[in-house]
N, C-alpha and C. Protein backbone atom coordinates (compact mmCIF):
# COMPACT_ATOMS: atom_id res chain seq x y z
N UNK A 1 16.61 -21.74 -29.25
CA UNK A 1 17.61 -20.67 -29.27
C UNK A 1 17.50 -19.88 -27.97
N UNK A 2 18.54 -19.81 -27.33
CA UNK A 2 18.92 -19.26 -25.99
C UNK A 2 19.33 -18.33 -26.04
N UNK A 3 19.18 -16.57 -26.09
CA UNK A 3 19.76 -15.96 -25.95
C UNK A 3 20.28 -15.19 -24.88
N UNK A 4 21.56 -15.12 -24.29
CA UNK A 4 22.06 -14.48 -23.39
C UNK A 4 22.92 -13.45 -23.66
N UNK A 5 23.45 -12.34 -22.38
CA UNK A 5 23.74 -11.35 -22.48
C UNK A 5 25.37 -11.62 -22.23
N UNK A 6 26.09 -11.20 -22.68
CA UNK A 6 27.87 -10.56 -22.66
C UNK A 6 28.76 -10.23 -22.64
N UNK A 7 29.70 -9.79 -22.40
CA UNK A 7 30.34 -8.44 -22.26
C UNK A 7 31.63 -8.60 -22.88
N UNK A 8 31.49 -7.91 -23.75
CA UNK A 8 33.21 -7.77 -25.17
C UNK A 8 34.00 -6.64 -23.81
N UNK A 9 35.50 -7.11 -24.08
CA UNK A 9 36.34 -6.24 -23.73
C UNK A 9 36.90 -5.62 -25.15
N UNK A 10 36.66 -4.53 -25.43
CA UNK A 10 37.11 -3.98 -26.88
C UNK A 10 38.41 -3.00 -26.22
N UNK A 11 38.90 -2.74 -27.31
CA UNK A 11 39.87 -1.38 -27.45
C UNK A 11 39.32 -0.14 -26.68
N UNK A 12 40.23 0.88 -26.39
CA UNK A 12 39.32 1.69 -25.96
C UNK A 12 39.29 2.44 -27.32
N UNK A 13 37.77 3.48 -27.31
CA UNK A 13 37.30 4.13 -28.42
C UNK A 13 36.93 3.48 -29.79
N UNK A 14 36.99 1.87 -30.03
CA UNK A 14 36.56 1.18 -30.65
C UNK A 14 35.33 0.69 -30.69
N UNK A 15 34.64 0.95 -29.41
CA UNK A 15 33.02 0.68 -29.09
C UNK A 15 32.13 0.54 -30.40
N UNK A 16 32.26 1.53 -30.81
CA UNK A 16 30.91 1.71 -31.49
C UNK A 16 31.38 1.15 -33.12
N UNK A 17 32.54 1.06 -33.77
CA UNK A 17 33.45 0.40 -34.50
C UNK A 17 32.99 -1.17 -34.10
N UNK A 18 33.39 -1.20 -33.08
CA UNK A 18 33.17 -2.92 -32.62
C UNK A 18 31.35 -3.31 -32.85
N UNK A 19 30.69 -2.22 -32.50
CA UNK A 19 29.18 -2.59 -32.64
C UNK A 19 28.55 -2.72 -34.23
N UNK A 20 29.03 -1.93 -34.59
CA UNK A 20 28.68 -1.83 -36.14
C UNK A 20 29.31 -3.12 -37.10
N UNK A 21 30.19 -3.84 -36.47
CA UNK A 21 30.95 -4.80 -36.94
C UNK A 21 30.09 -6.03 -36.97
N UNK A 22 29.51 -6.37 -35.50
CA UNK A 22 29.06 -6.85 -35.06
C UNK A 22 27.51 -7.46 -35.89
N UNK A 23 27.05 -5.85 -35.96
CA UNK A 23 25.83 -5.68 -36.60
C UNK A 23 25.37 -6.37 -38.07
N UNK A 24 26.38 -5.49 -38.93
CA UNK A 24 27.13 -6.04 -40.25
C UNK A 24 27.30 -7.69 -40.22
N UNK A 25 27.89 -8.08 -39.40
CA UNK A 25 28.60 -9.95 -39.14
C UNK A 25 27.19 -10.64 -39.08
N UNK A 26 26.01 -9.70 -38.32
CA UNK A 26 25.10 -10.39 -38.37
C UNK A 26 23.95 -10.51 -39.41
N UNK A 27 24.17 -10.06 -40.28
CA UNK A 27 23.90 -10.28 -41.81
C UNK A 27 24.44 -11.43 -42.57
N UNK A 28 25.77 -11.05 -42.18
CA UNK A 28 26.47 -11.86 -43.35
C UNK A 28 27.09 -13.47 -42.74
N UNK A 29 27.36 -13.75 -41.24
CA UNK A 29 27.43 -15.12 -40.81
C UNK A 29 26.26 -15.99 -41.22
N UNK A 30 26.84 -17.16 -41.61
CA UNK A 30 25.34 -18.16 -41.26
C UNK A 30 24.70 -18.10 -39.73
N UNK A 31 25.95 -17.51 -38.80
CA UNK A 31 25.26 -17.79 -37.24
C UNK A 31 24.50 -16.62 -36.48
N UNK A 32 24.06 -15.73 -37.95
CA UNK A 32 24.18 -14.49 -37.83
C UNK A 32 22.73 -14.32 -37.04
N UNK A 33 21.83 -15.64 -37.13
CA UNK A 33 19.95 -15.54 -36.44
C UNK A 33 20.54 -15.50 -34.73
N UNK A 34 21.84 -16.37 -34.37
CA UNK A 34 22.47 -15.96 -32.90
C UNK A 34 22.64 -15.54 -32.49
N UNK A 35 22.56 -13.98 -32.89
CA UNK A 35 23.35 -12.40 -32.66
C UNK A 35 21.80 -11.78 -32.63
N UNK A 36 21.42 -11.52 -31.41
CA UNK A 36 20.95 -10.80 -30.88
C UNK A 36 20.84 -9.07 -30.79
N UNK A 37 20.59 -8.17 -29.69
CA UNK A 37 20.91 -6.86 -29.66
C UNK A 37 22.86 -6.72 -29.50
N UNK A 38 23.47 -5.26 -29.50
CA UNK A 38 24.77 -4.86 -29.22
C UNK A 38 24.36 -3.91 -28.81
N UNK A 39 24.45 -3.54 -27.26
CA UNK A 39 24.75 -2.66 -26.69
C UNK A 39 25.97 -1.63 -26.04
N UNK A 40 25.57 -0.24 -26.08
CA UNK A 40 26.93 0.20 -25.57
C UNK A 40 26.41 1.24 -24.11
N UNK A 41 27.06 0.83 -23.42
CA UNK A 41 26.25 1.81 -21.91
C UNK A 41 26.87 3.04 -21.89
N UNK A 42 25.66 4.16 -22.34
CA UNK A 42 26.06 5.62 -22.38
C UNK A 42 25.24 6.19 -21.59
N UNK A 43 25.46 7.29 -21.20
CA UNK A 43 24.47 8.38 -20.25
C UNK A 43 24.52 9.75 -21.04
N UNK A 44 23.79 10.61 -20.96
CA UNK A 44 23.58 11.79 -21.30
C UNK A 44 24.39 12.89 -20.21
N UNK A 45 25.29 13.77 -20.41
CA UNK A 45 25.57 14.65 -19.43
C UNK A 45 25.75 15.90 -20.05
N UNK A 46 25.20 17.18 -18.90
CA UNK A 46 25.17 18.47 -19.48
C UNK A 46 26.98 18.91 -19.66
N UNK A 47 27.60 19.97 -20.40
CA UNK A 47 28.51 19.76 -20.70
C UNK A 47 28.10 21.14 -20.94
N UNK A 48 29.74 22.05 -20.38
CA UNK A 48 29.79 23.40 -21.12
C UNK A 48 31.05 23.96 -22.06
N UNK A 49 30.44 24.10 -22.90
CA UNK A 49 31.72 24.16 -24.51
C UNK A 49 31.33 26.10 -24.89
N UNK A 50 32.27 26.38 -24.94
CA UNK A 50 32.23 27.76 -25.43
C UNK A 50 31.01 28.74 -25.05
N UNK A 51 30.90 28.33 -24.09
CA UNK A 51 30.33 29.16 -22.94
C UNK A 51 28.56 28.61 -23.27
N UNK A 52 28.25 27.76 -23.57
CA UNK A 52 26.84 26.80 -24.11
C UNK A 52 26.87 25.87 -23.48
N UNK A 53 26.05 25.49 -22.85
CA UNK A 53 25.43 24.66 -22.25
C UNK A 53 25.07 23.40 -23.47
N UNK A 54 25.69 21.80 -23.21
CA UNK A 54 25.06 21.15 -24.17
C UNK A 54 25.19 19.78 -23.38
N UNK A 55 23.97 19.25 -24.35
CA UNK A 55 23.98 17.72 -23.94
C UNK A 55 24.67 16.53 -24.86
N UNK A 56 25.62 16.21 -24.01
CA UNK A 56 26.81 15.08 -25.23
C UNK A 56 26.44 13.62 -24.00
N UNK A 57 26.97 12.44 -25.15
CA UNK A 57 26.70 11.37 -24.50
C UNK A 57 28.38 11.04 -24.54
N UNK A 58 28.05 10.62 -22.95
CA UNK A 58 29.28 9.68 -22.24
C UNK A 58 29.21 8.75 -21.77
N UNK A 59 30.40 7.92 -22.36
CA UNK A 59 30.28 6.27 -22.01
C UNK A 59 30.37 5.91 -20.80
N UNK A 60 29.93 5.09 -20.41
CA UNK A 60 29.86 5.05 -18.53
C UNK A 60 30.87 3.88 -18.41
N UNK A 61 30.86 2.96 -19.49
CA UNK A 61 32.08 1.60 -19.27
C UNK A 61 33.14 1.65 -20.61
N UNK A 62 33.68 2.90 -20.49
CA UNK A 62 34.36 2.49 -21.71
C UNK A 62 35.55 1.29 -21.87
N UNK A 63 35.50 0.65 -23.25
CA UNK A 63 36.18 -0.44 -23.74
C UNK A 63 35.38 -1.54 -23.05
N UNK A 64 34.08 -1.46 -23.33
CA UNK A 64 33.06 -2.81 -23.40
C UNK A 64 31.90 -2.26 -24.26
N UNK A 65 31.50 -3.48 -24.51
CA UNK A 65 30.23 -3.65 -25.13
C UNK A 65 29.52 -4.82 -24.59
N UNK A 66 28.06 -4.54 -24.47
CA UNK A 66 27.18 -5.75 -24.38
C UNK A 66 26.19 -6.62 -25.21
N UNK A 67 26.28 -7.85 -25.85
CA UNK A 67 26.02 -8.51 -26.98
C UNK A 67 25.28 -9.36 -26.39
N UNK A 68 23.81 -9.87 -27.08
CA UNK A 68 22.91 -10.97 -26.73
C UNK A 68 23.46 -11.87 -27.78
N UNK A 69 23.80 -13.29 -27.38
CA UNK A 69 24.06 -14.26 -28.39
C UNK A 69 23.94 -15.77 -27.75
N UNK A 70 23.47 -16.51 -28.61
CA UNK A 70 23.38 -18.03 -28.61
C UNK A 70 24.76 -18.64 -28.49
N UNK A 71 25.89 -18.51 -27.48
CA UNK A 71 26.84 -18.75 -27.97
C UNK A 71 27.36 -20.35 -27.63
N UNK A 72 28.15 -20.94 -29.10
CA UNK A 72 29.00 -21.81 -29.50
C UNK A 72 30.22 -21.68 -29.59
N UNK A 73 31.41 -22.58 -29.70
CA UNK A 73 32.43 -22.48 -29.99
C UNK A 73 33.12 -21.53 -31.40
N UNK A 74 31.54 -22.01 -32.20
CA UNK A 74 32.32 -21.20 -33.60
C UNK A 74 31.80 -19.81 -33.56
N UNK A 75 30.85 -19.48 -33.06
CA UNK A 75 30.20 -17.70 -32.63
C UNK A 75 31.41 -17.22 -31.80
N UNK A 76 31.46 -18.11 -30.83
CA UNK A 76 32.74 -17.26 -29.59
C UNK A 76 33.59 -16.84 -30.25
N UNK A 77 34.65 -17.86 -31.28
CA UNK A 77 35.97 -17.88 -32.23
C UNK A 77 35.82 -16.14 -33.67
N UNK A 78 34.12 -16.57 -34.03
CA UNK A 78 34.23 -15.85 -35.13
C UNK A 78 34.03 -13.95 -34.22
N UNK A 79 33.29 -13.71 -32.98
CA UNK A 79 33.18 -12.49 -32.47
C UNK A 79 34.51 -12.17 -31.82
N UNK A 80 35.28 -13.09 -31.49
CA UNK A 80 36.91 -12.48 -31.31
C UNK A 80 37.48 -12.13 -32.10
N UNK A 81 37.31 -12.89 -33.09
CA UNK A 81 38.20 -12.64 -34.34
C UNK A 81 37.57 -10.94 -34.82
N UNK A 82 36.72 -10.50 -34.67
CA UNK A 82 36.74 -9.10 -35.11
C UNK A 82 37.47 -7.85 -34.22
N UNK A 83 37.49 -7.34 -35.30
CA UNK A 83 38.65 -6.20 -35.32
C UNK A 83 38.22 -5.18 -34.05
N UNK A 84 39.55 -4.96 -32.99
CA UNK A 84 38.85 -4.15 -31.85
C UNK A 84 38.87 -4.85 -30.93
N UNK A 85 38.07 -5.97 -30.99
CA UNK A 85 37.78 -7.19 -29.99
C UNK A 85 38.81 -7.93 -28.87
N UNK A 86 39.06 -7.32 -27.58
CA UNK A 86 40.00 -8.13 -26.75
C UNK A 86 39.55 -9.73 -26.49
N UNK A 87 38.54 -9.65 -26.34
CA UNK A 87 37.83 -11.14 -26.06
C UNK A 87 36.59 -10.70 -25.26
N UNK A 88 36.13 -11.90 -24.72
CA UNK A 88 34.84 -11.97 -23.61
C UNK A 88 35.41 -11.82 -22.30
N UNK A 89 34.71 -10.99 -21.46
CA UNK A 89 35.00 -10.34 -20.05
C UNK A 89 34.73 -12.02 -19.19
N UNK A 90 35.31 -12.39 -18.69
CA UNK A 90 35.28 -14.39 -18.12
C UNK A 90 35.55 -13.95 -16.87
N UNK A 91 34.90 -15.37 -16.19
CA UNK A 91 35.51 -16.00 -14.96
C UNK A 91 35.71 -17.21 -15.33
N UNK A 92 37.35 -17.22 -15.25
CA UNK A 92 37.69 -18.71 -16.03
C UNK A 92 38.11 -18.66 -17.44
N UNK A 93 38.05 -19.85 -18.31
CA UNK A 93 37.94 -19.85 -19.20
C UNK A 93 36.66 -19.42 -20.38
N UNK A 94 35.66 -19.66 -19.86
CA UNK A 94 34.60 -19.61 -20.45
C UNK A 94 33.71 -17.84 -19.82
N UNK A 95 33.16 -17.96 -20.99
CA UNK A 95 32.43 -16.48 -20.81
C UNK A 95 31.58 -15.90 -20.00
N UNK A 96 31.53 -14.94 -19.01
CA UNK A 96 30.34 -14.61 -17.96
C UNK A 96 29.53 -14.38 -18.61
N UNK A 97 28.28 -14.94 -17.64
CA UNK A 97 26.87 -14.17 -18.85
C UNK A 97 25.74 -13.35 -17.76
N UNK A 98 25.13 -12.25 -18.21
CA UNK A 98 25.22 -11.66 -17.13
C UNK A 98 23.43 -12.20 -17.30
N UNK A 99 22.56 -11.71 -15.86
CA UNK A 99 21.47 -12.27 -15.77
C UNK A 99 20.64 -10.91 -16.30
N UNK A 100 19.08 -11.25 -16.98
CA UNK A 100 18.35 -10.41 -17.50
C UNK A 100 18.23 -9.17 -16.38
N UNK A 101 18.25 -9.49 -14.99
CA UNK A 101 17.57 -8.62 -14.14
C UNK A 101 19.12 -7.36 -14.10
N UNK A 102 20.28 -8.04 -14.48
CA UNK A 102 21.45 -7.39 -14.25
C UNK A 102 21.58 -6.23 -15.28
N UNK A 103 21.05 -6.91 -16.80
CA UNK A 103 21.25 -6.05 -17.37
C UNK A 103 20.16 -5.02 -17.97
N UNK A 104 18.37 -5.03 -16.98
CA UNK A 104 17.95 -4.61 -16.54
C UNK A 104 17.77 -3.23 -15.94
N UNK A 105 18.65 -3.62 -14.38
CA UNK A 105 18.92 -2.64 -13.95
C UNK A 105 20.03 -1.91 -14.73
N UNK A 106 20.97 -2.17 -15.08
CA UNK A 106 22.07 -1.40 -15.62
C UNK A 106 21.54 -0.72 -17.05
N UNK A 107 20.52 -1.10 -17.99
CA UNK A 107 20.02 0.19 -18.52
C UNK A 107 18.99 0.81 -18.28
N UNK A 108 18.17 0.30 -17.31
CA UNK A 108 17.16 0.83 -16.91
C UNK A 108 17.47 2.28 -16.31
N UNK A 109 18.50 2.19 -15.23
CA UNK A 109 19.35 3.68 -14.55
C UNK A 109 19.90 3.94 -15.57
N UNK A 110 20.44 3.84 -16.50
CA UNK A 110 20.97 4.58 -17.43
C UNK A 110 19.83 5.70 -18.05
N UNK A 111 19.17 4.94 -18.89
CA UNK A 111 17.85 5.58 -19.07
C UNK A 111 17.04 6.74 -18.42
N UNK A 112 17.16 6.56 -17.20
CA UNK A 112 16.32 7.22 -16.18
C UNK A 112 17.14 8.11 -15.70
N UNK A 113 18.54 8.29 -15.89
CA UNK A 113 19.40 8.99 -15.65
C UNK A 113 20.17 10.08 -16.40
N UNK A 114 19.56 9.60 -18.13
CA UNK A 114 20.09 10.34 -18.88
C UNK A 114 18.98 11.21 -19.30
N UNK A 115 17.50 10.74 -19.10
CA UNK A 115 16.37 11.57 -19.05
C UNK A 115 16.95 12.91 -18.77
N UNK A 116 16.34 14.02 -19.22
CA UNK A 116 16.54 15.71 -19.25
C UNK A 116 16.27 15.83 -17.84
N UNK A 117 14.71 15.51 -17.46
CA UNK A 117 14.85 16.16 -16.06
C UNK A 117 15.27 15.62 -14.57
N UNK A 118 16.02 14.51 -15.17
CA UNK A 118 17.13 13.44 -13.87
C UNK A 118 18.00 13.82 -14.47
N UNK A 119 18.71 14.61 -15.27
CA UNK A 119 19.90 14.56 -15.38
C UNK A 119 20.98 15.71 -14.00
N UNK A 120 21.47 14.79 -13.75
CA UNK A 120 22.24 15.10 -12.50
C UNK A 120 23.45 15.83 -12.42
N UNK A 121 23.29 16.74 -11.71
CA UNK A 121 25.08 17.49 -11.77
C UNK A 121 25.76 16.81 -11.31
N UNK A 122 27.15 16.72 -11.58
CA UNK A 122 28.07 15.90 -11.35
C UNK A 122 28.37 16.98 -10.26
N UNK A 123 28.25 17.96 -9.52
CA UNK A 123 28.87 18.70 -8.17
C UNK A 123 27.78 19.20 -8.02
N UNK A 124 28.16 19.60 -6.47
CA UNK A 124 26.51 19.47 -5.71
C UNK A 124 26.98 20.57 -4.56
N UNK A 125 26.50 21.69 -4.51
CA UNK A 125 26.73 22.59 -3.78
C UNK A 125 26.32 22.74 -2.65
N UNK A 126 26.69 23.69 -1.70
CA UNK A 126 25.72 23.88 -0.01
C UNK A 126 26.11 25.33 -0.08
N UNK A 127 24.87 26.09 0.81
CA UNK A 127 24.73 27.51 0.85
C UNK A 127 25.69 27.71 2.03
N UNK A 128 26.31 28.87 2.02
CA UNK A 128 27.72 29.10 2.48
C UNK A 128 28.82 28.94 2.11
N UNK A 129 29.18 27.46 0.97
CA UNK A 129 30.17 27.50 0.19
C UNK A 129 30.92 28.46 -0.75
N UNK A 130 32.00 28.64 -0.26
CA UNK A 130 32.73 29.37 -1.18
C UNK A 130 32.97 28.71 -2.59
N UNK A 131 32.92 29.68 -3.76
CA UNK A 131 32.79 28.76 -5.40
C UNK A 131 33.51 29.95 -5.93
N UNK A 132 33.91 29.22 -7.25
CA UNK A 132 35.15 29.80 -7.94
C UNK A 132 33.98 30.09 -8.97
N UNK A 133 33.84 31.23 -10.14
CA UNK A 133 33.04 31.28 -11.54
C UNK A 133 34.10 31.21 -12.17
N UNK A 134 33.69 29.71 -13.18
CA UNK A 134 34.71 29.68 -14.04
C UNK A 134 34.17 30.24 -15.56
N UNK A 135 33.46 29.99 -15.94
CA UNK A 135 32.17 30.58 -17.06
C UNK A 135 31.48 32.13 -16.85
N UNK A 136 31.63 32.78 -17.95
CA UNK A 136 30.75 33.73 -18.12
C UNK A 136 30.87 35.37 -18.07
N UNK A 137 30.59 35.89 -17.68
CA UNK A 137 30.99 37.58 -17.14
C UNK A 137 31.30 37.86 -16.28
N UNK A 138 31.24 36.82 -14.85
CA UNK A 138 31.93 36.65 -14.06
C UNK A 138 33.17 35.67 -13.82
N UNK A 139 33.80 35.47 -14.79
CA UNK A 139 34.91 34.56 -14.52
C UNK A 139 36.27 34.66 -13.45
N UNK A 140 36.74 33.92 -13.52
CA UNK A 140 37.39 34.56 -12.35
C UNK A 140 37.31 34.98 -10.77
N UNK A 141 35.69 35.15 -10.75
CA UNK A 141 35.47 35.59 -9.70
C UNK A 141 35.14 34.84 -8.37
N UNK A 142 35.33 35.14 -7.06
CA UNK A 142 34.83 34.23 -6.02
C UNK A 142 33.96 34.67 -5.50
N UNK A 143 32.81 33.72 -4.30
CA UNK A 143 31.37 33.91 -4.06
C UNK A 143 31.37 33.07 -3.36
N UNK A 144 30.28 33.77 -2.76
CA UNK A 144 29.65 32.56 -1.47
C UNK A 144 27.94 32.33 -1.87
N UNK A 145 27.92 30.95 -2.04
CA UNK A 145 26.79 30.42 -2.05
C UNK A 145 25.45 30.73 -1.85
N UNK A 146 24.48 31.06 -2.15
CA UNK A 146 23.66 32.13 -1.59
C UNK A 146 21.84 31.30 -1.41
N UNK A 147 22.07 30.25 -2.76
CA UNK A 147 20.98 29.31 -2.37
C UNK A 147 21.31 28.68 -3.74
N UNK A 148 20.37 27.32 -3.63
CA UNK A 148 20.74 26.05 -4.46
C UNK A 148 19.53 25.40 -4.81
N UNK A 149 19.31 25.48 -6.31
CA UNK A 149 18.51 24.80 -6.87
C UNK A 149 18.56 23.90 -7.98
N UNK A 150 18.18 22.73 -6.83
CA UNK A 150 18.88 21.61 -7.84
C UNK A 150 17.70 21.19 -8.87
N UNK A 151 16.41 21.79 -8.85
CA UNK A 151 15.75 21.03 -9.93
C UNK A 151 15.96 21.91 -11.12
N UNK A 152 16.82 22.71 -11.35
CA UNK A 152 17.17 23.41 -12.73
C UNK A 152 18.50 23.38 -12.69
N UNK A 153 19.08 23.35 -12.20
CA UNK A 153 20.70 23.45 -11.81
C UNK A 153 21.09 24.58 -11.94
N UNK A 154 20.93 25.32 -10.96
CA UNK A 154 21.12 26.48 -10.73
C UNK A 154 21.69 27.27 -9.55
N UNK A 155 22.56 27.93 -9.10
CA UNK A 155 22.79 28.23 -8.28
C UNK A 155 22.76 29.88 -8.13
N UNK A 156 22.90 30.73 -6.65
CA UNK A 156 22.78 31.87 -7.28
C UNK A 156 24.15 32.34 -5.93
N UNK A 157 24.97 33.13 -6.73
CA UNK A 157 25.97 33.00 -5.97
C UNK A 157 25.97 34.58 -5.45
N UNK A 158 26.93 34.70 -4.38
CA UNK A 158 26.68 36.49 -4.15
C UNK A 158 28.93 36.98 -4.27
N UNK A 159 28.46 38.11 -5.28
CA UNK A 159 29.73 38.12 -5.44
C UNK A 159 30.21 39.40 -5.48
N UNK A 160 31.17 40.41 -4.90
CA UNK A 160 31.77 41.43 -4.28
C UNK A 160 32.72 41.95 -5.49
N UNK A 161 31.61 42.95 -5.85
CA UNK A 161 31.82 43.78 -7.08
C UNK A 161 31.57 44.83 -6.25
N UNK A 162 32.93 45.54 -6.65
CA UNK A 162 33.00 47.13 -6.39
C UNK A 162 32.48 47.55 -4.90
N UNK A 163 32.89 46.73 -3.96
CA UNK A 163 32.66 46.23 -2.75
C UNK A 163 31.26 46.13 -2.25
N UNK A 164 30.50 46.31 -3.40
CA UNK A 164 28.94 45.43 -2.91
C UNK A 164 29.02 44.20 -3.07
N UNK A 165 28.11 43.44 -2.52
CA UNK A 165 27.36 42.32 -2.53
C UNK A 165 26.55 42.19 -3.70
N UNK A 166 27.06 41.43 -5.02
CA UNK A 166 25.59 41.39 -5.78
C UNK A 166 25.35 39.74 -6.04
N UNK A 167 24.14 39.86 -5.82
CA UNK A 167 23.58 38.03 -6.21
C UNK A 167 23.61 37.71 -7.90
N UNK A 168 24.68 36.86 -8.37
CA UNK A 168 24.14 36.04 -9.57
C UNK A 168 23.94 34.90 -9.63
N UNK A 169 22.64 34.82 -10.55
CA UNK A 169 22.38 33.30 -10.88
C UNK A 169 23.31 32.87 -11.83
N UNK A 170 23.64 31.29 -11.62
CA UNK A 170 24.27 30.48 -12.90
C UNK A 170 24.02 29.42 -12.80
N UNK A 171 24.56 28.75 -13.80
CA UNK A 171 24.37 27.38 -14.11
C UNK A 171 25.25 26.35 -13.43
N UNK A 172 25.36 25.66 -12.76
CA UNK A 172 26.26 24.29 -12.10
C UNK A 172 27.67 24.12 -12.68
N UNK A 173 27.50 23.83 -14.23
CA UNK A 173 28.60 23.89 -14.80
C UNK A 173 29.47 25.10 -14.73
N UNK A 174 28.75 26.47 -14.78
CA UNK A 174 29.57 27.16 -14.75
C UNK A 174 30.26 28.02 -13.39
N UNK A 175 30.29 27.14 -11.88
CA UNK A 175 30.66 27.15 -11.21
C UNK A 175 31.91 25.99 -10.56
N UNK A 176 32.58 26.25 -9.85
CA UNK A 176 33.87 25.26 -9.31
C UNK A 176 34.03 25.32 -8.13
N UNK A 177 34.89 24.54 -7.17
CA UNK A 177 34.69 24.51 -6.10
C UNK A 177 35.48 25.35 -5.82
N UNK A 178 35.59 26.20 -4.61
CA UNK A 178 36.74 27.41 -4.42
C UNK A 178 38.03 26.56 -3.87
């Protein structure tokens, strides 16, 4: 038994529908010892919802999934046939299969990326930049950059209240580009 790696083109937002299907099928097929892991490639990203800081997971390939399977003609036929399922991601007729080291690296950085203290701002500031506060008690307001710390994600901006200069700290998210 050979198992190799996959890639379903599903629906979009069917992912995890398609995995659980999958999972289930592999109970109940006779070919079901062929069915391997189902993976879905997500990352962790900080996210600000009602003025909170939170950590939600986002799909990095949405409308795929990745499946280890022994595959045959009647495995290929019976994992299309489920619900969601566009087919196998191909070159050609027949199915790409991706190599261990490929899919490796591709959750290995995932992993290491969705870790708490790699987790990465998606915007990346420089001191002098002008920034918009979109979050907080300062909303609305504009600022110039004042210093940048990326191992907390933090920035501390200086912003012209009542025609002083005052320095606030915030959070990444709750800054924009001016």
């Amino acid at each position: 038994m050979a198992l190799k790696w996959y890639v379903l083109h599903t629906l979009s937002a069917q992912e995890e529908k398609v995995k659980k299907l999958i999972e289930k099928n592999k109970k109940l097929w006779p070919e079901g010892a062929r069915i391997g892991q189902v993976k879905i490639p997500t990352i962790e990203m900080a996210e600000l919802r009602g003025g909170k800081k939170r950590i939600v997971k986002k799909k990095l390939m949405p409308g795929y999934v990745f499946v280890e399977l022994d595959l045959d003609d009647e495995l290929k036929r019976k994992v299309r046939s489920i619900p969601g399922v566009m087919g196998f991601v191909s070159a050609g007729k027949e199915p790409q299969v991706l190599t261990e080291q490929e899919m490796h690296s591709l959750f290995t950085e995932m992993g290491e990326a969705a870790s708490e203290e790699k987790l990465a701002p998606r915007i990346l500031f420089s001191v002098g930049e002008t920034v918009k506060i979109i979050d907080g008690p300062f909303a609305n307001f504009q600022g110039v950059v004042d210093e940048v710390n990326p191992e907390k994600g933090k920035i501390r901006v200086r912003v012209e209240i009542f025609g002083r200069s005052t320095p606030v700290e915030l959070d990444y998210l709750q800054v924009g580009k001016g």
